[in-house]
C-alpha atoms as a PDB file:
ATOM      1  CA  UNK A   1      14.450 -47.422 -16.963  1.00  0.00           C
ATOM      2  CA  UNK A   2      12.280 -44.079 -17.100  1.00  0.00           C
ATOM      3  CA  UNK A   3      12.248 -42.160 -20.326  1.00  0.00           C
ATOM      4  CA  UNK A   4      13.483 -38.880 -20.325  1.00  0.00           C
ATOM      5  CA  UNK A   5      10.261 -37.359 -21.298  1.00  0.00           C
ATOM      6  CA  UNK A   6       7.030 -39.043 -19.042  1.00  0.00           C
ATOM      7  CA  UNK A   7       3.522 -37.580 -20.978  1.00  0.00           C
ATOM      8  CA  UNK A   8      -0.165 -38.246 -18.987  1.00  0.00           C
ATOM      9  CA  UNK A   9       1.326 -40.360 -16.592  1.00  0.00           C
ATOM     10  CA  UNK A  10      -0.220 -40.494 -12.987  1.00  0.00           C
ATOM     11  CA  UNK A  11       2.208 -41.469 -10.028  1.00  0.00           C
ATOM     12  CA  UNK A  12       0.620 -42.226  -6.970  1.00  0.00           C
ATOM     13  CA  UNK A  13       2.434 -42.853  -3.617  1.00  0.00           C
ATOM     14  CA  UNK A  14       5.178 -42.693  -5.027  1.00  0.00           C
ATOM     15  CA  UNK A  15       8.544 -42.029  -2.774  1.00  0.00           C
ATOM     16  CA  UNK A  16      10.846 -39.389  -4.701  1.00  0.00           C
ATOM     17  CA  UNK A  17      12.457 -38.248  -1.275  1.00  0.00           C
ATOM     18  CA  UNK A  18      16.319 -37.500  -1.093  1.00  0.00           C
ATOM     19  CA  UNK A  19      16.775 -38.356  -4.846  1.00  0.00           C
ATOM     20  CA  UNK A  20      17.640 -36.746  -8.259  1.00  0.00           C
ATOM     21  CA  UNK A  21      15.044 -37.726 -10.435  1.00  0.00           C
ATOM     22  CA  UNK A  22      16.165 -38.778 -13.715  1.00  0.00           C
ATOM     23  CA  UNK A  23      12.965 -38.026 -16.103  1.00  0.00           C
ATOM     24  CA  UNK A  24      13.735 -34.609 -17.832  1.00  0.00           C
ATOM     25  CA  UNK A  25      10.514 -33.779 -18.406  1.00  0.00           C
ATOM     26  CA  UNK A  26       6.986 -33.958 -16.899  1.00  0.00           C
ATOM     27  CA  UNK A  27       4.087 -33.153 -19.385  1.00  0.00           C
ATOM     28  CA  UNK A  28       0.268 -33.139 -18.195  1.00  0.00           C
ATOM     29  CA  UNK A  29       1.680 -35.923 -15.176  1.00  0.00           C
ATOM     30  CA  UNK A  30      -0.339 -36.417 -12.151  1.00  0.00           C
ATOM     31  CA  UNK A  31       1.176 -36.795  -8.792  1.00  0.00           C
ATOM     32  CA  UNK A  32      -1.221 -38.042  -5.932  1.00  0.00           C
ATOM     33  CA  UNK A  33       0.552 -38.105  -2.432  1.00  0.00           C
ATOM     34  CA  UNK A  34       3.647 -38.600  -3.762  1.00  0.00           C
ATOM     35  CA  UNK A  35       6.625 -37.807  -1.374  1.00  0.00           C
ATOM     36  CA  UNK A  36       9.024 -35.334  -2.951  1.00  0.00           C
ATOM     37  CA  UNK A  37      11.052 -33.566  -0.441  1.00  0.00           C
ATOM     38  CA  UNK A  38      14.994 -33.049  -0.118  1.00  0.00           C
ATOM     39  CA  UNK A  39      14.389 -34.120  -4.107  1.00  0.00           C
ATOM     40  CA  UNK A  40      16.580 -32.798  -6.104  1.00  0.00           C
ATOM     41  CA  UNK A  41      14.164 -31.717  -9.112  1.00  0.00           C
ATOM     42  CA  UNK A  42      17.213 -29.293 -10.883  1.00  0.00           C
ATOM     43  CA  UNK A  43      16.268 -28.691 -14.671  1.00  0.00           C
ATOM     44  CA  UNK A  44      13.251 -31.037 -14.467  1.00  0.00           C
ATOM     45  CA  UNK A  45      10.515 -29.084 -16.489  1.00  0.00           C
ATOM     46  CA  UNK A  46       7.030 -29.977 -15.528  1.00  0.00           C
ATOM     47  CA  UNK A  47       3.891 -28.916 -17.493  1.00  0.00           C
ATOM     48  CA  UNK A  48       0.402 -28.739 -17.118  1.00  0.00           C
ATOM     49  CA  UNK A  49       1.191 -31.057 -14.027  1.00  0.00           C
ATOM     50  CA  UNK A  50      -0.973 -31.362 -10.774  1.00  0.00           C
ATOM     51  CA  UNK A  51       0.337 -31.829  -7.627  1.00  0.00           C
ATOM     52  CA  UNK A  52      -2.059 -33.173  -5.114  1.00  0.00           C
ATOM     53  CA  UNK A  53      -1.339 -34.074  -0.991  1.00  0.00           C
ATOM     54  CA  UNK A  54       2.298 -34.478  -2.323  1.00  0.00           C
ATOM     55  CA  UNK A  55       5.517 -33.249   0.126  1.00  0.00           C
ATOM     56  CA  UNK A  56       8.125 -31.415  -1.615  1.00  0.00           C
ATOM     57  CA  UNK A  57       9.389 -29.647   1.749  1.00  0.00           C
ATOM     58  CA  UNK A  58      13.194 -28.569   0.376  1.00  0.00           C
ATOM     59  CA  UNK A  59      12.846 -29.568  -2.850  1.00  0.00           C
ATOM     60  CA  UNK A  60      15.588 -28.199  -4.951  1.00  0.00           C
ATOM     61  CA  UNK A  61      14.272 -26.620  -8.047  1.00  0.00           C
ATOM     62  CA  UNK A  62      17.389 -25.238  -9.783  1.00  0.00           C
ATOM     63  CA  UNK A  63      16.232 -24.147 -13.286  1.00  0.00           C
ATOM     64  CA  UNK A  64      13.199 -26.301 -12.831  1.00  0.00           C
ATOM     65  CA  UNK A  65      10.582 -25.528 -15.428  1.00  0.00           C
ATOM     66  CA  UNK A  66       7.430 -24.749 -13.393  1.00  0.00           C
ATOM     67  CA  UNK A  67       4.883 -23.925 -16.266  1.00  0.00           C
ATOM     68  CA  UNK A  68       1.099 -23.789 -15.316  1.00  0.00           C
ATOM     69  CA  UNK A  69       1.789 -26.562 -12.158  1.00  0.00           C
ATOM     70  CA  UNK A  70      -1.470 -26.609 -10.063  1.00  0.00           C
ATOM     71  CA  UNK A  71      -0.227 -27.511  -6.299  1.00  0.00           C
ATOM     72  CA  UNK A  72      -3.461 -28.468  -4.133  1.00  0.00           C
ATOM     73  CA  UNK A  73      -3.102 -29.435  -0.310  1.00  0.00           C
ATOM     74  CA  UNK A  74       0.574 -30.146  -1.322  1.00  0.00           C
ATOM     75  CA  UNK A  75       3.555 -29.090   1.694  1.00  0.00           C
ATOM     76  CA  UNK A  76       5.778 -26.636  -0.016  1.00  0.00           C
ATOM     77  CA  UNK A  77       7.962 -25.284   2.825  1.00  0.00           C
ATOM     78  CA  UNK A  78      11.465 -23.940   2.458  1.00  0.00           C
ATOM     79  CA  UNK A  79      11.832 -24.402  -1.269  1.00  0.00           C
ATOM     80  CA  UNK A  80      13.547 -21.746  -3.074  1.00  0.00           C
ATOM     81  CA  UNK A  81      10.854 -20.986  -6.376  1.00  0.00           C
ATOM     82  CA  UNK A  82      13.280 -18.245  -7.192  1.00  0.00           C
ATOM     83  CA  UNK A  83      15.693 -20.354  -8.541  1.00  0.00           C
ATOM     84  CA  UNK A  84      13.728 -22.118 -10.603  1.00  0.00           C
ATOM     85  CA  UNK A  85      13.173 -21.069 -14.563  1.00  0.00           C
ATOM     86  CA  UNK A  86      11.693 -17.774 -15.394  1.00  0.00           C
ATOM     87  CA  UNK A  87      10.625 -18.916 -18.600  1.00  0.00           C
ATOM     88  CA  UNK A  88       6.653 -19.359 -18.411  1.00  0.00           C
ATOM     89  CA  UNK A  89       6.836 -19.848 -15.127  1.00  0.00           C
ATOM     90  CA  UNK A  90       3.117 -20.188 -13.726  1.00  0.00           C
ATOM     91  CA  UNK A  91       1.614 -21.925 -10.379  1.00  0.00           C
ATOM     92  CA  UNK A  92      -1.293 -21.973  -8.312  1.00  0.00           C
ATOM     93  CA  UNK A  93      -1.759 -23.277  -4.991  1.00  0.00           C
ATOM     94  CA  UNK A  94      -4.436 -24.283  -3.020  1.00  0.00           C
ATOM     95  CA  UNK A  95      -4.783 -25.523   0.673  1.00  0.00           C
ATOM     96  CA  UNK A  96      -0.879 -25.501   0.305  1.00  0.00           C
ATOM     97  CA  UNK A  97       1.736 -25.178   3.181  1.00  0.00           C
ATOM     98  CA  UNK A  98       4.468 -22.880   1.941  1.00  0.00           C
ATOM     99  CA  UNK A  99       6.056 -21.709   5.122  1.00  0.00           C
ATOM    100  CA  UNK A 100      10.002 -20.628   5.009  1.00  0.00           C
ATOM    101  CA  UNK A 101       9.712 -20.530   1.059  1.00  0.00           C
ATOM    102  CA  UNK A 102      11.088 -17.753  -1.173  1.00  0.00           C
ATOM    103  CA  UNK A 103       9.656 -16.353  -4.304  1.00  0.00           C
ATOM    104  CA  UNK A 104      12.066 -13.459  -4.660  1.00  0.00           C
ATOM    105  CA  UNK A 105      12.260 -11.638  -7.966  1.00  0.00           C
ATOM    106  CA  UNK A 106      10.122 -14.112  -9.443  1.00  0.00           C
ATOM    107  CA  UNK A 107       7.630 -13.010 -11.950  1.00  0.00           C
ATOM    108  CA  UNK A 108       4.456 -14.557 -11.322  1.00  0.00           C
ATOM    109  CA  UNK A 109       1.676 -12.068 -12.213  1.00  0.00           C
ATOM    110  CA  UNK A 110      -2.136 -13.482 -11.624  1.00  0.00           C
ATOM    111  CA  UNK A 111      -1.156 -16.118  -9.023  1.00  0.00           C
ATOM    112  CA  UNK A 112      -3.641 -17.908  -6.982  1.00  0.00           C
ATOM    113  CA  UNK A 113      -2.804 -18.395  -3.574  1.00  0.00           C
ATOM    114  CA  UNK A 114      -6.083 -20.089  -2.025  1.00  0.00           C
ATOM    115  CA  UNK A 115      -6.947 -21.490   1.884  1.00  0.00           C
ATOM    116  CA  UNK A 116      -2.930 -21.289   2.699  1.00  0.00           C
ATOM    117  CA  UNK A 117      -0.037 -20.776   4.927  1.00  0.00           C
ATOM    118  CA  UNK A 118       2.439 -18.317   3.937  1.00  0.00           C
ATOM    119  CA  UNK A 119       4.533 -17.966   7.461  1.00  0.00           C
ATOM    120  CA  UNK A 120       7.703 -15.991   6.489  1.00  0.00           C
ATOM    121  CA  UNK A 121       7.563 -16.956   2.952  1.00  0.00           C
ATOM    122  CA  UNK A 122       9.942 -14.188   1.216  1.00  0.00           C
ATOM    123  CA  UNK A 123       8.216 -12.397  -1.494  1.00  0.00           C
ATOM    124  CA  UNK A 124      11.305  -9.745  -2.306  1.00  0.00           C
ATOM    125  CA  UNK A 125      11.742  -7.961  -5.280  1.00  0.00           C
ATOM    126  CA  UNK A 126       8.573 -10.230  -6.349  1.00  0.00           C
ATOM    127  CA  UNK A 127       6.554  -9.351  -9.350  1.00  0.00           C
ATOM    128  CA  UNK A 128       2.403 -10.452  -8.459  1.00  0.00           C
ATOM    129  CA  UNK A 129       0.838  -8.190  -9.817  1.00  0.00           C
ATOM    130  CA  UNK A 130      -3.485  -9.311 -10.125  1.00  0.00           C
ATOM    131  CA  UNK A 131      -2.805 -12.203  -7.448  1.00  0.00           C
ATOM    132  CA  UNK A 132      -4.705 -13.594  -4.709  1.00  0.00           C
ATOM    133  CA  UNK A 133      -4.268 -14.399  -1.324  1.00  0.00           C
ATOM    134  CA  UNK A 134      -7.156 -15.907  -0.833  1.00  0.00           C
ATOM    135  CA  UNK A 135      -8.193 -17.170   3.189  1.00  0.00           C
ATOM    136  CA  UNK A 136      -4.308 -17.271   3.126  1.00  0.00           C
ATOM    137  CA  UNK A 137      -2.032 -16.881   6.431  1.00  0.00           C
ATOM    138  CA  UNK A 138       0.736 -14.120   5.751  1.00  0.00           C
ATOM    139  CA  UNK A 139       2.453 -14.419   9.155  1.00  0.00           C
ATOM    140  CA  UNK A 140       6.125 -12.243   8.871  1.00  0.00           C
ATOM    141  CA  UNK A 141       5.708 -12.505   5.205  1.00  0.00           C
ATOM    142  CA  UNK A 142       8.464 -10.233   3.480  1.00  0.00           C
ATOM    143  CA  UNK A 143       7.039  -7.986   1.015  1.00  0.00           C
ATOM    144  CA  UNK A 144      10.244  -5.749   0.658  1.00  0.00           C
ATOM    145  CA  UNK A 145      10.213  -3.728  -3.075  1.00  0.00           C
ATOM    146  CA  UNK A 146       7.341  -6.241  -4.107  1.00  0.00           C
ATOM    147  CA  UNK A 147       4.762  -5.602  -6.867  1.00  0.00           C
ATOM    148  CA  UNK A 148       1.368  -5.899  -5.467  1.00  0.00           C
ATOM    149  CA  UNK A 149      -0.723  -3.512  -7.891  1.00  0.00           C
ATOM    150  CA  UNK A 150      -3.960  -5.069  -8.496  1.00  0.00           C
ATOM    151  CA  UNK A 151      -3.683  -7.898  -5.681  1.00  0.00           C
ATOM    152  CA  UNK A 152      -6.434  -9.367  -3.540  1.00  0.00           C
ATOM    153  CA  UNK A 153      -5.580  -9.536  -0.093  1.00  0.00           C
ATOM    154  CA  UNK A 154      -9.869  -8.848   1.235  1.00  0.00           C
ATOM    155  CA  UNK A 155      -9.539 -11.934   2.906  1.00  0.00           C
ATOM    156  CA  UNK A 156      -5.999 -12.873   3.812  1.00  0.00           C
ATOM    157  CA  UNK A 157      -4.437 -12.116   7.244  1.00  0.00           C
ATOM    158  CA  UNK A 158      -1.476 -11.207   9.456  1.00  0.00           C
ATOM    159  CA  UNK A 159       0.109  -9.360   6.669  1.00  0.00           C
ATOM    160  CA  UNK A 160       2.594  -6.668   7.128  1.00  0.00           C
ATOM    161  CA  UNK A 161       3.829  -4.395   4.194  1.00  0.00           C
ATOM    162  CA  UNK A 162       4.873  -0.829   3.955  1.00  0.00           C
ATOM    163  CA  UNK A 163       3.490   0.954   1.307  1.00  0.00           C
ATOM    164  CA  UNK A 164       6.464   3.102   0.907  1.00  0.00           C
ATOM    165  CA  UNK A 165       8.969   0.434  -0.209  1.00  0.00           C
ATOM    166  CA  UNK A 166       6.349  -1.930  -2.110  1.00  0.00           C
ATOM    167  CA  UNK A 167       4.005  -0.715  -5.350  1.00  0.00           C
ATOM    168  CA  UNK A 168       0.399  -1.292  -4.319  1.00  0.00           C
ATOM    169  CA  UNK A 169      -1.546   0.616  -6.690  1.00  0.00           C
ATOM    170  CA  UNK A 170      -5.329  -1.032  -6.777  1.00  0.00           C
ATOM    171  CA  UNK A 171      -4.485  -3.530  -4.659  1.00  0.00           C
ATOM    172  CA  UNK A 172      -7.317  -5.016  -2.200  1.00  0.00           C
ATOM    173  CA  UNK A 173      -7.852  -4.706   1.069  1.00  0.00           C
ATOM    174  CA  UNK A 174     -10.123  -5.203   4.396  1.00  0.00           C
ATOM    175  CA  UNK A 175     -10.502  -4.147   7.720  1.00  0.00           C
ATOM    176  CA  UNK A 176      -9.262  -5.021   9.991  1.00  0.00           C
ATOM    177  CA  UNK A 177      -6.252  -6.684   8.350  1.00  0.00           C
ATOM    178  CA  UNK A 178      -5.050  -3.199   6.750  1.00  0.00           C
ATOM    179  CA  UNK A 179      -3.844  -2.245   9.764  1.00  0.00           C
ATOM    180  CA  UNK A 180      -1.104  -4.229   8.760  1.00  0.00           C
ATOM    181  CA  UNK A 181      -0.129  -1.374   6.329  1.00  0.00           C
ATOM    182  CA  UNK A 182       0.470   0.832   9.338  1.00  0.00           C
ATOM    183  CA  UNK A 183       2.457  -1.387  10.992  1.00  0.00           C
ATOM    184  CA  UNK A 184       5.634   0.772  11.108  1.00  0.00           C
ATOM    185  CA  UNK A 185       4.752   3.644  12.272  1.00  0.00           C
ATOM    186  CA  UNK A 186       3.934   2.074  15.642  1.00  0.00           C
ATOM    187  CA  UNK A 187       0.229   3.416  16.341  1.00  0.00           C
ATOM    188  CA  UNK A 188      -2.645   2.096  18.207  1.00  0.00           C
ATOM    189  CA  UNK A 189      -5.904   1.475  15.951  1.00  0.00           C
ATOM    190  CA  UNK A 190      -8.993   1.161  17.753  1.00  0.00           C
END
């Protein structure tokens, strides 16, 4: 039997799929193509943890503790981070599939989002303010009364946000992906 609490441990190819996982807490844990999706990961907290070519595709993360969790080319889609704990909650992701996932009214200031896809990932009411979208695809992303003051979108693409309904004060942009700031008003830019 597990332990409740699992410290510097590394799982590798390890299948997690479909179950509740009975450890209560992850602390400086590896996870190395581990397959984690339709897990049910509810009040789990993980910690200084890194993810790495693991599936969590529909992972439930009810009041999950998600402090300082470094996902790298890790498939992320549909899982709802806004239901997991506020408290310290910190993540970076890199080469990461995160398609159909939500983030709203998360806090989650200075985020790194590096090299991924972000199709119609839900970013409402979200707080990121200083992040990155680095290289990242924003395809029907829903920025929608979003924080974005200070963020780094010079190299991201196929974003659309309205600067109207979203705070974007400093944030970074390039042509000719700004366009997608214009979006509704339903001009041609040439």
């Amino acid at each position: 039997m597990d332990s409740l609490i699992q410290d510097d441990k590394t799982y590798e190819n390890t299948d997690f799929s479909e179950k509740k996982v009975s450890v209560a807490e992850y602390n400086n844990c590896e996870f190395i193509n581990c397959n984690l999706s339709k897990s049910d990961l509810s009040n789990i907290q993980f910690i200084d943890c890194y993810f790495k070519g693991c599936n969590l595709s529909l992972a439930v993360l009810s009041n999950a503790g998600i402090k300082n969790i470094r996902f790298v080319s890790c498939k992320l889609m549909g899982i709802e981070f806004g239901a997991a704990s506020d408290f310290l909650f910190s993540a970076s992701f890199e080469n990461c599939q995160l398609d159909y996932s939500s983030f709203v009214r998360k806090k989650m200031k200075k985020t790194n989002f590096i090299d991924c896809f972000l199709k119609e990932v839900d970013f409402t009411e979200a707080d990121l303010t200083a992040s990155s979208f680095k290289n990242c695809d924003l395809s029907n992303a829903v920025f929608r009364q979003t924080i974005l003051e200070k963020v780094d979108f010079t190299t991201a693409r196929n974003y659309v946000l309205d600067p109207e309904v979203n705070k974007i004060k400093k944030a970074k942009f390039s042509f000719p992906d700004v366009a997608g700031l214009l979006t509704k008003y339903n001009i041609d830019i040439e």
